[in-house]
C-alpha atoms as a PDB file:
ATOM      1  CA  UNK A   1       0.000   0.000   0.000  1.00  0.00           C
ATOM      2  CA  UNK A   2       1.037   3.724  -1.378  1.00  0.00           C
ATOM      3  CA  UNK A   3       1.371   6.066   1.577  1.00  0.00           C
ATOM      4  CA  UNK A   4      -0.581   8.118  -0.778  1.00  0.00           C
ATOM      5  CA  UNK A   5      -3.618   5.505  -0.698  1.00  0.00           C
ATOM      6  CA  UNK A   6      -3.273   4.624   3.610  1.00  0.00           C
ATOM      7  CA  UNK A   7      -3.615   8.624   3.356  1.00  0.00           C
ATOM      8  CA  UNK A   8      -7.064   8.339   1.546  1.00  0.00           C
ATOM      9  CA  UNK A   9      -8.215   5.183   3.410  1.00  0.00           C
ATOM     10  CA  UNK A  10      -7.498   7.078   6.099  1.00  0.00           C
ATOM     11  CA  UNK A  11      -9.192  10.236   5.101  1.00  0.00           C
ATOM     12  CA  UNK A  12     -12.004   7.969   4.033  1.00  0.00           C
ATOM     13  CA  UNK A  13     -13.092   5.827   6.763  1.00  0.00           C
ATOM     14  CA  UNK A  14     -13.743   7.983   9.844  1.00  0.00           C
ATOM     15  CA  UNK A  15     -15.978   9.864   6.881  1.00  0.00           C
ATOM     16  CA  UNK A  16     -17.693   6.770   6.646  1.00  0.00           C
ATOM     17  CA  UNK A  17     -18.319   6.057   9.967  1.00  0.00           C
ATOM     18  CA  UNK A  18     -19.518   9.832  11.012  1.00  0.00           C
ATOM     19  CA  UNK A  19     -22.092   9.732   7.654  1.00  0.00           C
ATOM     20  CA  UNK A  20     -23.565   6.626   9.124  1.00  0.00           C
ATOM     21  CA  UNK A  21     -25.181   8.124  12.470  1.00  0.00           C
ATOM     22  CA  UNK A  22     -27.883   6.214  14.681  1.00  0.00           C
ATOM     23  CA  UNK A  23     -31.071   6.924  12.350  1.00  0.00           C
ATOM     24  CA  UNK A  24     -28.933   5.620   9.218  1.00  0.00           C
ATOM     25  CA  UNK A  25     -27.995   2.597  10.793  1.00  0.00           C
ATOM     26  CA  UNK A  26     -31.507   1.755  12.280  1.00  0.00           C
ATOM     27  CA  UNK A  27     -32.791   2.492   8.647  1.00  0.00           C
ATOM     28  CA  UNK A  28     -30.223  -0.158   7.415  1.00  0.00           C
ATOM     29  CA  UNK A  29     -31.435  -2.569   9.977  1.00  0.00           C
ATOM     30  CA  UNK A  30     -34.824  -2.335   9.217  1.00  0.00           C
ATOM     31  CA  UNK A  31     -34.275  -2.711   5.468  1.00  0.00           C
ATOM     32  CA  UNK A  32     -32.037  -5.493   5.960  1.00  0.00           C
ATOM     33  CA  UNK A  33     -34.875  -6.557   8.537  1.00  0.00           C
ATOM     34  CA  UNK A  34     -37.215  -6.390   6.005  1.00  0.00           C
ATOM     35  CA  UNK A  35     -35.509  -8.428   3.372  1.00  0.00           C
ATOM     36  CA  UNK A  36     -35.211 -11.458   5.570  1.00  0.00           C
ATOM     37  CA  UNK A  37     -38.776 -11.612   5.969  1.00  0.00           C
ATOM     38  CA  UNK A  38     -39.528 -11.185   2.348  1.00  0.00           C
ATOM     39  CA  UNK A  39     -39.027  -8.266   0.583  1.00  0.00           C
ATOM     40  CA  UNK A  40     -41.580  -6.610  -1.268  1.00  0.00           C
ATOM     41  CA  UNK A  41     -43.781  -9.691  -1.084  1.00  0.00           C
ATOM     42  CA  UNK A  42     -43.794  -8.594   3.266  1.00  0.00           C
ATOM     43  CA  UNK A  43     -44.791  -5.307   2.046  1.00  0.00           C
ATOM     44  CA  UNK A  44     -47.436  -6.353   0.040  1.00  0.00           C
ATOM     45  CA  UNK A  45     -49.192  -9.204   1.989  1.00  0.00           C
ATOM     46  CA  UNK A  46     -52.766  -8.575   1.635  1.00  0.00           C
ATOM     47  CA  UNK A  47     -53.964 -11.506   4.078  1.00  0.00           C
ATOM     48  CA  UNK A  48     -52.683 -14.126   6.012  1.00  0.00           C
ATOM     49  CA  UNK A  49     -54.483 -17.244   7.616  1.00  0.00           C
ATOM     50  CA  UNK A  50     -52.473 -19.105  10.998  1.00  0.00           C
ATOM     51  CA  UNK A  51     -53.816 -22.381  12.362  1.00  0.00           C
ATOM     52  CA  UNK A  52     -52.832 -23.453  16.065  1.00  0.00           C
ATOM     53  CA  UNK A  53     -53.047 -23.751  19.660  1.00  0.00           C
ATOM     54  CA  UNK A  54     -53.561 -20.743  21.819  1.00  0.00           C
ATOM     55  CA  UNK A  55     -53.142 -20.847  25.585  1.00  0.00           C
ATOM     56  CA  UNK A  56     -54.426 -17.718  28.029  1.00  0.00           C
ATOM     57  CA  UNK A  57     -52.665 -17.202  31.451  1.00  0.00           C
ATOM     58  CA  UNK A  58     -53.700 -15.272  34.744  1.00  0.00           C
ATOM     59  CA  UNK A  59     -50.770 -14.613  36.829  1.00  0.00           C
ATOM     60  CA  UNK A  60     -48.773 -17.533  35.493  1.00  0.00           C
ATOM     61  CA  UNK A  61     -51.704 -19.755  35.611  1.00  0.00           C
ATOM     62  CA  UNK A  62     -53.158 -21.692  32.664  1.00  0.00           C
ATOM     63  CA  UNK A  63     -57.157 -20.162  32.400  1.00  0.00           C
ATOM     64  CA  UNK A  64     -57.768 -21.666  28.798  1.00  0.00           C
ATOM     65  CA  UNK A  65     -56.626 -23.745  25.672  1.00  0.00           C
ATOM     66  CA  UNK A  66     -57.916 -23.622  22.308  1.00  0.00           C
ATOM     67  CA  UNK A  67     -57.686 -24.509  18.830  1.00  0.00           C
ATOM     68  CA  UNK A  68     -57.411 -21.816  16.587  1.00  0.00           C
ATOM     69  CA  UNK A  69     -57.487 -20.197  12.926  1.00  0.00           C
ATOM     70  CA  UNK A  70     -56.987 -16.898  12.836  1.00  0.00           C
ATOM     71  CA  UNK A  71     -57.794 -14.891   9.619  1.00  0.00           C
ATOM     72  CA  UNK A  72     -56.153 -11.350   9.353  1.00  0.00           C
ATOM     73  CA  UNK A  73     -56.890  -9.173   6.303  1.00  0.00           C
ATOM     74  CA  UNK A  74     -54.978  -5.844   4.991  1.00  0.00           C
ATOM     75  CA  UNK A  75     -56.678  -2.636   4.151  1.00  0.00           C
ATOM     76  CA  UNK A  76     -54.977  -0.327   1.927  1.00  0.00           C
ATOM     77  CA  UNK A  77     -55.679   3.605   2.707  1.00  0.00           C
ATOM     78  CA  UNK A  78     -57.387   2.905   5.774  1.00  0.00           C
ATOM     79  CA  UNK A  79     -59.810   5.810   6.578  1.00  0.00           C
ATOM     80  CA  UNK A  80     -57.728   7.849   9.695  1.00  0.00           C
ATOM     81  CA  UNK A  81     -58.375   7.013  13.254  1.00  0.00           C
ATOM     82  CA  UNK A  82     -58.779   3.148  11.669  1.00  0.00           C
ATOM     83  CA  UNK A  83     -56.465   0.247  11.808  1.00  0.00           C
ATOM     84  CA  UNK A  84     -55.855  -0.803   8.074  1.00  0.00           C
ATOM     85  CA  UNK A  85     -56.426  -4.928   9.013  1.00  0.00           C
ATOM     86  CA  UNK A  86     -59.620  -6.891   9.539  1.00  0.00           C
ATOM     87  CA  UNK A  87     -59.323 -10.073  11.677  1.00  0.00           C
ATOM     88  CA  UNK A  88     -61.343 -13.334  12.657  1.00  0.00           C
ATOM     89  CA  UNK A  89     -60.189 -15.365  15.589  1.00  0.00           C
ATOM     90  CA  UNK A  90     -61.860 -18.918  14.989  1.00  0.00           C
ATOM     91  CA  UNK A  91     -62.225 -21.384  18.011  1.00  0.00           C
ATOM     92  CA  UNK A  92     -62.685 -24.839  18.138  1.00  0.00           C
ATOM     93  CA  UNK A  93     -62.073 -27.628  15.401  1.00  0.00           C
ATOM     94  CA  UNK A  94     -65.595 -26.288  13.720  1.00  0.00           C
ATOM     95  CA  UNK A  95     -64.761 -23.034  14.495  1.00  0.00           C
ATOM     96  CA  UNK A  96     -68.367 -22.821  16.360  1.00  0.00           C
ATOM     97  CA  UNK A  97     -66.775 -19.357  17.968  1.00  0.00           C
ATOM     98  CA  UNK A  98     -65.496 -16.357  16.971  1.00  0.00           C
ATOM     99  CA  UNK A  99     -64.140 -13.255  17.769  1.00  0.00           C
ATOM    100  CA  UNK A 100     -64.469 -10.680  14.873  1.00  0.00           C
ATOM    101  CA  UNK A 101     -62.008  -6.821  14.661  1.00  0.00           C
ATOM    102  CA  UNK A 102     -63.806  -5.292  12.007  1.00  0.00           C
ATOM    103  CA  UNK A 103     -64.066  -1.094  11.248  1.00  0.00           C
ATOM    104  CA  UNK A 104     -62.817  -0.017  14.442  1.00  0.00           C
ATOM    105  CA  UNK A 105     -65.632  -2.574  16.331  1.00  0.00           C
ATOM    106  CA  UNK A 106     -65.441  -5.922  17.917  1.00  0.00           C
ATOM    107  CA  UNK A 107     -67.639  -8.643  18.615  1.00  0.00           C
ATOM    108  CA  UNK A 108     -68.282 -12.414  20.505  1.00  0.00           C
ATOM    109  CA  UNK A 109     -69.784 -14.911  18.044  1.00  0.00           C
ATOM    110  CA  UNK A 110     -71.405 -17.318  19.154  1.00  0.00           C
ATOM    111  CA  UNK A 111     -74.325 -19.932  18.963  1.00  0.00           C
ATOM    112  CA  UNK A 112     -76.447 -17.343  21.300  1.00  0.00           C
ATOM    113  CA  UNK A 113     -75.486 -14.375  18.962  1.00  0.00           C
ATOM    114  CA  UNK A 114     -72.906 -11.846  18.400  1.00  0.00           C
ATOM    115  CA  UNK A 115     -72.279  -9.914  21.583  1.00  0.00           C
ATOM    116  CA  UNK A 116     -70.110  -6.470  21.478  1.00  0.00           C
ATOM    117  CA  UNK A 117     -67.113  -6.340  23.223  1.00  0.00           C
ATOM    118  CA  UNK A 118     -66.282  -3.639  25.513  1.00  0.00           C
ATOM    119  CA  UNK A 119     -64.372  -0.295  24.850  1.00  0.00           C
ATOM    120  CA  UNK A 120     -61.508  -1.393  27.097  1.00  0.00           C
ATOM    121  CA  UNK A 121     -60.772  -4.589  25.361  1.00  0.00           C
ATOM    122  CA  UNK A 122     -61.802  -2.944  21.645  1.00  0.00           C
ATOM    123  CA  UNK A 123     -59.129   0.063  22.794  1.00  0.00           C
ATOM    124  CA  UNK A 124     -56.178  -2.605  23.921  1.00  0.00           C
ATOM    125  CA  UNK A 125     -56.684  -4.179  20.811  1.00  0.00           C
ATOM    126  CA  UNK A 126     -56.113  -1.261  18.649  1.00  0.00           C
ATOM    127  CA  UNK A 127     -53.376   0.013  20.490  1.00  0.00           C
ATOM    128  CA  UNK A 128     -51.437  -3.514  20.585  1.00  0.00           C
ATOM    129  CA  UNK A 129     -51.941  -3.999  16.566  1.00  0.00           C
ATOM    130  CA  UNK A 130     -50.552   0.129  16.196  1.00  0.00           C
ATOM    131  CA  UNK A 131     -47.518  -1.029  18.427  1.00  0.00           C
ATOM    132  CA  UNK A 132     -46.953  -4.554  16.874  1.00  0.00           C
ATOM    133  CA  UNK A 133     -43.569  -4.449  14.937  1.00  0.00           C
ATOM    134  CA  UNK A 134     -44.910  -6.653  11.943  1.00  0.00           C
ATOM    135  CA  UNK A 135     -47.897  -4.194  11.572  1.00  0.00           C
ATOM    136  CA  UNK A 136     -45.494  -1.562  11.601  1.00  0.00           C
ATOM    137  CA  UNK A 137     -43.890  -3.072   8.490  1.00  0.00           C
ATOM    138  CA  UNK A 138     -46.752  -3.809   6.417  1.00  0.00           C
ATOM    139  CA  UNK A 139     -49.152  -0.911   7.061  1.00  0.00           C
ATOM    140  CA  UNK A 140     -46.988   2.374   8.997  1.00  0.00           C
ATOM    141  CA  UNK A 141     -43.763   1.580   7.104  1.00  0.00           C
ATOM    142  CA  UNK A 142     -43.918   4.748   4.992  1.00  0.00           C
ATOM    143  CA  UNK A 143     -45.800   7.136   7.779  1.00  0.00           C
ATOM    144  CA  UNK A 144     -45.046  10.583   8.806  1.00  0.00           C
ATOM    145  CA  UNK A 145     -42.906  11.320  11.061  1.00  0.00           C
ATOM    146  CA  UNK A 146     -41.533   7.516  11.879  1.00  0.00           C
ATOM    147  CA  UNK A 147     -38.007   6.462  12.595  1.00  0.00           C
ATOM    148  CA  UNK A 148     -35.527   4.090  13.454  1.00  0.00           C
ATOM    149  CA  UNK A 149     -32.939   4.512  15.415  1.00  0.00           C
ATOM    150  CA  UNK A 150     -29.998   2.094  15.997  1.00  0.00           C
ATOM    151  CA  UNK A 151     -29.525   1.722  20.125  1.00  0.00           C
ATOM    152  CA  UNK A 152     -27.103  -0.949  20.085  1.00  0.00           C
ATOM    153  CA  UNK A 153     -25.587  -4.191  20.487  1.00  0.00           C
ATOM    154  CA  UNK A 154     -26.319  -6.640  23.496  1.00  0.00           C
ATOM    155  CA  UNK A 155     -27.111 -10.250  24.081  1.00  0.00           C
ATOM    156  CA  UNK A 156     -31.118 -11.471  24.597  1.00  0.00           C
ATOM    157  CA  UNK A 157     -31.884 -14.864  25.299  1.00  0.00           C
ATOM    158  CA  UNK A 158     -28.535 -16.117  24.367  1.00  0.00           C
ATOM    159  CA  UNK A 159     -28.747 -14.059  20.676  1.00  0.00           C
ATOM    160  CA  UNK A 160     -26.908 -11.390  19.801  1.00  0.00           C
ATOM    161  CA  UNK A 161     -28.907  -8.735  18.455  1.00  0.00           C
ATOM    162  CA  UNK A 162     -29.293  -5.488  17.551  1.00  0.00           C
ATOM    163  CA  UNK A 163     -31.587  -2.674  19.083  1.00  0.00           C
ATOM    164  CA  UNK A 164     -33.998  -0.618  17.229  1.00  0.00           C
ATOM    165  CA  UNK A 165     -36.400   1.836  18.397  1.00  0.00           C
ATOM    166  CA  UNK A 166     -38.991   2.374  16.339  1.00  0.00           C
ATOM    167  CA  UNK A 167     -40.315   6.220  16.912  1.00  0.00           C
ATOM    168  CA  UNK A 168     -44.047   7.565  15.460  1.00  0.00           C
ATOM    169  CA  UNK A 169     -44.684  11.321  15.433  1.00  0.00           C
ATOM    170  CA  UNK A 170     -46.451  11.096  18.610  1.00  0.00           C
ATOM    171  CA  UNK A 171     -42.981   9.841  20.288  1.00  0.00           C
ATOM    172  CA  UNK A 172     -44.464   6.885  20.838  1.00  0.00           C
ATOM    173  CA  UNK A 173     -41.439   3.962  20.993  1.00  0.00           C
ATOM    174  CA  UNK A 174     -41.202   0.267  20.240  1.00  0.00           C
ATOM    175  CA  UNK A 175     -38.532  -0.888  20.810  1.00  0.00           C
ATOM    176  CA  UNK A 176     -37.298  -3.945  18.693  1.00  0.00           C
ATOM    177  CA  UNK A 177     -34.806  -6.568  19.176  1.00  0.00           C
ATOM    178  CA  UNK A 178     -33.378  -8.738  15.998  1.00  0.00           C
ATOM    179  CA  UNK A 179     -31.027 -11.141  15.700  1.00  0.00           C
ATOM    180  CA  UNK A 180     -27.639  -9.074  14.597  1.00  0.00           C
ATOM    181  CA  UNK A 181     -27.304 -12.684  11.804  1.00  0.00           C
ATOM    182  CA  UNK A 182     -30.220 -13.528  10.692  1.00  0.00           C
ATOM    183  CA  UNK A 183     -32.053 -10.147  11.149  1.00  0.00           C
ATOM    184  CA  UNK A 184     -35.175 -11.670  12.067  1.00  0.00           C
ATOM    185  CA  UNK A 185     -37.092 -10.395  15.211  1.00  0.00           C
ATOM    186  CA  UNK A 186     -36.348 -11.732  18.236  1.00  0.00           C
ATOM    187  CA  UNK A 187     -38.107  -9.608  20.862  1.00  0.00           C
ATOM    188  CA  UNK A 188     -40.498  -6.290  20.890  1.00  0.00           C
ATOM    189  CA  UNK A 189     -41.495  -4.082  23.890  1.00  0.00           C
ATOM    190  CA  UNK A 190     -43.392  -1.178  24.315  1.00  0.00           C
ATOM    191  CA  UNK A 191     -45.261   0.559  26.717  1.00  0.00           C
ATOM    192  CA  UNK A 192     -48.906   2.118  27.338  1.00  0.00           C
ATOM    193  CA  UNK A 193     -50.548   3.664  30.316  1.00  0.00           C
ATOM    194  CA  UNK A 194     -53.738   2.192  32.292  1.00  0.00           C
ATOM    195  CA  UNK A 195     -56.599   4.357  31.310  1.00  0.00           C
ATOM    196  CA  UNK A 196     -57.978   4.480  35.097  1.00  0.00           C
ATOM    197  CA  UNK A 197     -54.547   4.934  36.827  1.00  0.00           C
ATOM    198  CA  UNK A 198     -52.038   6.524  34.715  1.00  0.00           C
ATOM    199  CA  UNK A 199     -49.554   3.886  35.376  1.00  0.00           C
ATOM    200  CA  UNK A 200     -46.825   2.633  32.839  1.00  0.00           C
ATOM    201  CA  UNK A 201     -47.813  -0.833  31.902  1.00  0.00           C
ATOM    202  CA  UNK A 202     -44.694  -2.521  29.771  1.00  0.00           C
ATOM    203  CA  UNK A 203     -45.516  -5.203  26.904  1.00  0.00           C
ATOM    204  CA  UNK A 204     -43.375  -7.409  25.757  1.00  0.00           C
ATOM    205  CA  UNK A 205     -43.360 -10.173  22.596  1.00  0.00           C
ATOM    206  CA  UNK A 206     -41.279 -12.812  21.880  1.00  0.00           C
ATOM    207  CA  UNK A 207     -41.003 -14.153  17.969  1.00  0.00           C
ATOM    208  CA  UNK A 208     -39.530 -17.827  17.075  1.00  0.00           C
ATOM    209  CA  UNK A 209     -39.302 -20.321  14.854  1.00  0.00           C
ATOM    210  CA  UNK A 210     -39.796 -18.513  11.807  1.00  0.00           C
ATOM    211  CA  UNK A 211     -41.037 -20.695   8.826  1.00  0.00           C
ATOM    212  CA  UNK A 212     -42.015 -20.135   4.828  1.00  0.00           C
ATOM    213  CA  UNK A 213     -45.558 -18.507   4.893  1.00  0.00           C
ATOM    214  CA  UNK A 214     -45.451 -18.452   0.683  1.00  0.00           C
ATOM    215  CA  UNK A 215     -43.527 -16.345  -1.697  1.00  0.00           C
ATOM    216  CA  UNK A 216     -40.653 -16.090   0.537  1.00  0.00           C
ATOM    217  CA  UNK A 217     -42.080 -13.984   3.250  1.00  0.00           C
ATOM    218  CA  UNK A 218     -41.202 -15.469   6.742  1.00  0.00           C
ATOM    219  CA  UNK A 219     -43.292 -15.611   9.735  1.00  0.00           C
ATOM    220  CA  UNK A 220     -42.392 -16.604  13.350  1.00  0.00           C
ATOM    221  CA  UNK A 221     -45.156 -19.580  14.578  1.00  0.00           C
ATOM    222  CA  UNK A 222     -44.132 -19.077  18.075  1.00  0.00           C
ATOM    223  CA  UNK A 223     -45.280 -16.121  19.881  1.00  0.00           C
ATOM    224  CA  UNK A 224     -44.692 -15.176  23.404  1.00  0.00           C
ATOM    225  CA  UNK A 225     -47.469 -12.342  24.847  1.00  0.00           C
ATOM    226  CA  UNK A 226     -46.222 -11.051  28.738  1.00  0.00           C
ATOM    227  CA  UNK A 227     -47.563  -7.762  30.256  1.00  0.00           C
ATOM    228  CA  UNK A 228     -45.462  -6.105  33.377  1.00  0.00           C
ATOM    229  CA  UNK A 229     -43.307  -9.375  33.095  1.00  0.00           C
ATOM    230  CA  UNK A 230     -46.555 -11.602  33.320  1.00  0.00           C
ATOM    231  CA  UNK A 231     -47.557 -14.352  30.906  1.00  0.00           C
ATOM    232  CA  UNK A 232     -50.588 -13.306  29.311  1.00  0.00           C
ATOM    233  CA  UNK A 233     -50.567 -15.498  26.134  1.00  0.00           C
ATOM    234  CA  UNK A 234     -49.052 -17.818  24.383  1.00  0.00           C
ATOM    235  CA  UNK A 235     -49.440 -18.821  20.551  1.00  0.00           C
ATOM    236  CA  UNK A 236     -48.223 -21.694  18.908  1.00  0.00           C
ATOM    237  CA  UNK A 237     -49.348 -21.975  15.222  1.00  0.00           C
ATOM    238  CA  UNK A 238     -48.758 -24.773  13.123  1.00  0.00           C
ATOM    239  CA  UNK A 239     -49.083 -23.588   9.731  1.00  0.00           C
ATOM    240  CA  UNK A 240     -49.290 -19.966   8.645  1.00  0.00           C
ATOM    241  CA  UNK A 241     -50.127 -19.056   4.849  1.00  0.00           C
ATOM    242  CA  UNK A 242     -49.916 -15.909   3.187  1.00  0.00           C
ATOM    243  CA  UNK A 243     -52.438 -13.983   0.553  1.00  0.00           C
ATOM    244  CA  UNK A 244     -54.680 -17.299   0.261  1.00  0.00           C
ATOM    245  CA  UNK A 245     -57.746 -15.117  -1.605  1.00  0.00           C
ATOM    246  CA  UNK A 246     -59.731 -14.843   1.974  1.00  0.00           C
ATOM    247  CA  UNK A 247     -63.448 -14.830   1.615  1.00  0.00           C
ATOM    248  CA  UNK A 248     -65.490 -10.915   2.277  1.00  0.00           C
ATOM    249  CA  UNK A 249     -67.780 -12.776   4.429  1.00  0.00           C
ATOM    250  CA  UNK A 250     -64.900 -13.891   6.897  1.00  0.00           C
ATOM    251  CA  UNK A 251     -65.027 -10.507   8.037  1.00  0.00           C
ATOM    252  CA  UNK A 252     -68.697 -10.068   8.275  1.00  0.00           C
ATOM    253  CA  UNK A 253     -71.715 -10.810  11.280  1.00  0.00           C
ATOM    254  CA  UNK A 254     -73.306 -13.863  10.025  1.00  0.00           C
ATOM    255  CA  UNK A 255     -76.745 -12.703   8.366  1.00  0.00           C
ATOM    256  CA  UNK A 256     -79.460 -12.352  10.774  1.00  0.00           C
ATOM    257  CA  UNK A 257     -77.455 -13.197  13.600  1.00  0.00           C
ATOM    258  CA  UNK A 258     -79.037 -11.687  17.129  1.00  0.00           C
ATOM    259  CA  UNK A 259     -77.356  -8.678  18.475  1.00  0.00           C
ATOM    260  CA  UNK A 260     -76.869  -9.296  22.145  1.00  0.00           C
ATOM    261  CA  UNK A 261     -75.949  -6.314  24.555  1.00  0.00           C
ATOM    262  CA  UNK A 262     -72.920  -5.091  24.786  1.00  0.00           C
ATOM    263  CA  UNK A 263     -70.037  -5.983  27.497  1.00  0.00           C
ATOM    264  CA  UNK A 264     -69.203  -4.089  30.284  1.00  0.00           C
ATOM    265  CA  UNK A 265     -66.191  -2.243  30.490  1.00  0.00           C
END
């Protein structure tokens, strides 16, 4: 080597380094992120159908088990104040039950009718799908005002990975943790505040074993729910498919099903 090219290298490199500041490398991440989940064909997912087990907890105990399908559905341009996905939570091997997130609404379907569900639950809903990092790819990717910022470097559940936070215009934070190899996500925490007390409640998810949903795009079937370091849920799919051509009707009260009165907050 030329002292006349370890002089450029040298002028070069700390250049590099000092272009590249935390919200260029957290923009890298997430691209590079993005690309191990699928590209374009992530980006463009218009539905998705997962088939498993689900099991609820209460303070570390076990309070149910079920089979489920659940059918989630993308909505282009949602109208604002709305969350741009439609989803059906089937239960049992008929699927006799349902739960049904459709236009900003929920509702209990059952044999007896379709029963509303209460604000509370309808308003913890919306703000876990706004916080959840794979809804954040597919439908807030391209909003105003979000970021990424690089935190990081650390070890999580015997990973090394690499800290995003991922930053709305609101300053709202989710903070994402993906594995520094593979790129896929690992872990995701963010935080909201009790409506009645004002106090910080922290909520955490845990991704794993990530397998081929179609066209490439990779989703994890293992997911981990916990809420102020309590086990809340716990999802264990065993197949997941991606843009299958869901039905409109998915998404719809059965016709002339009874309206039953509304849940309690």
């Amino acid at each position: 080597m030329t002292r006349r090219t370890f002089a450029a290298l040298a002028g070069f490199l700390p250049l590099r380094s000092a272009a590249e500041n935390k919200i260029d490398r957290g923009k890298r991440t997430i691209d590079e992120v993005i690309a191990a989940l699928g590209g374009e064909n992530l980006l463009r997912m218009r539905d998705r159908v997962e088939s498993g087990r689900v099991y609820s907890f209460y303070r570390e105990d076990l309070t149910g088990l079920s089979r489920a399908k659940i059918y989630t559905q993308y909505i282009d341009n949602p109208q604002p104040g709305k969350l741009g996905v439609l989803e059906r939570q089937a239960f049992g091997k008929k699927e006799e039950s349902a739960v049904l997130f459709i236009d900003g609404e929920g509702y209990d379907v059952t044999f007896r009718g379709a029963r509303p569900l209460p604000d509370s639950l309808i308003e913890r809903y919306h703000d876990s799908t706004r916080h959840n990092f794979f809804y954040i790819l597919r439908m807030r990717i391209k909003e105003p005002g979000l970021t990424f910022e690089f935190r990081g470097n650390d070890v999580v559940e015997n990973q090394s990975v690499d800290i995003i936070d991922v930053i709305d215009a609101q300053n709202e934070v989710v903070t994402v943790y993906v594995n520094t190899h593979t790129k896929l996500p690992l872990r995701q925490r963010f935080y909201r505040r009790d409506p009645l007390t004002q106090d910080r409640i922290e909520e955490v998810t845990r991704f794993s074993k990530y397998k081929d949903a179609g066209k490439g795009v990779k989703w994890p079937l293992d997911l981990q729910r916990e809420r102020d370091t309590e086990k809340l849920t716990e999802i264990y799919d065993e197949a997941v498919r991606i843009d299958t051509g869901l039905r409109p009707e998915l998404f719809q009260l059965p016709s002339g099903v009874k309206l039953l009165k509304k849940e309690k907050s």
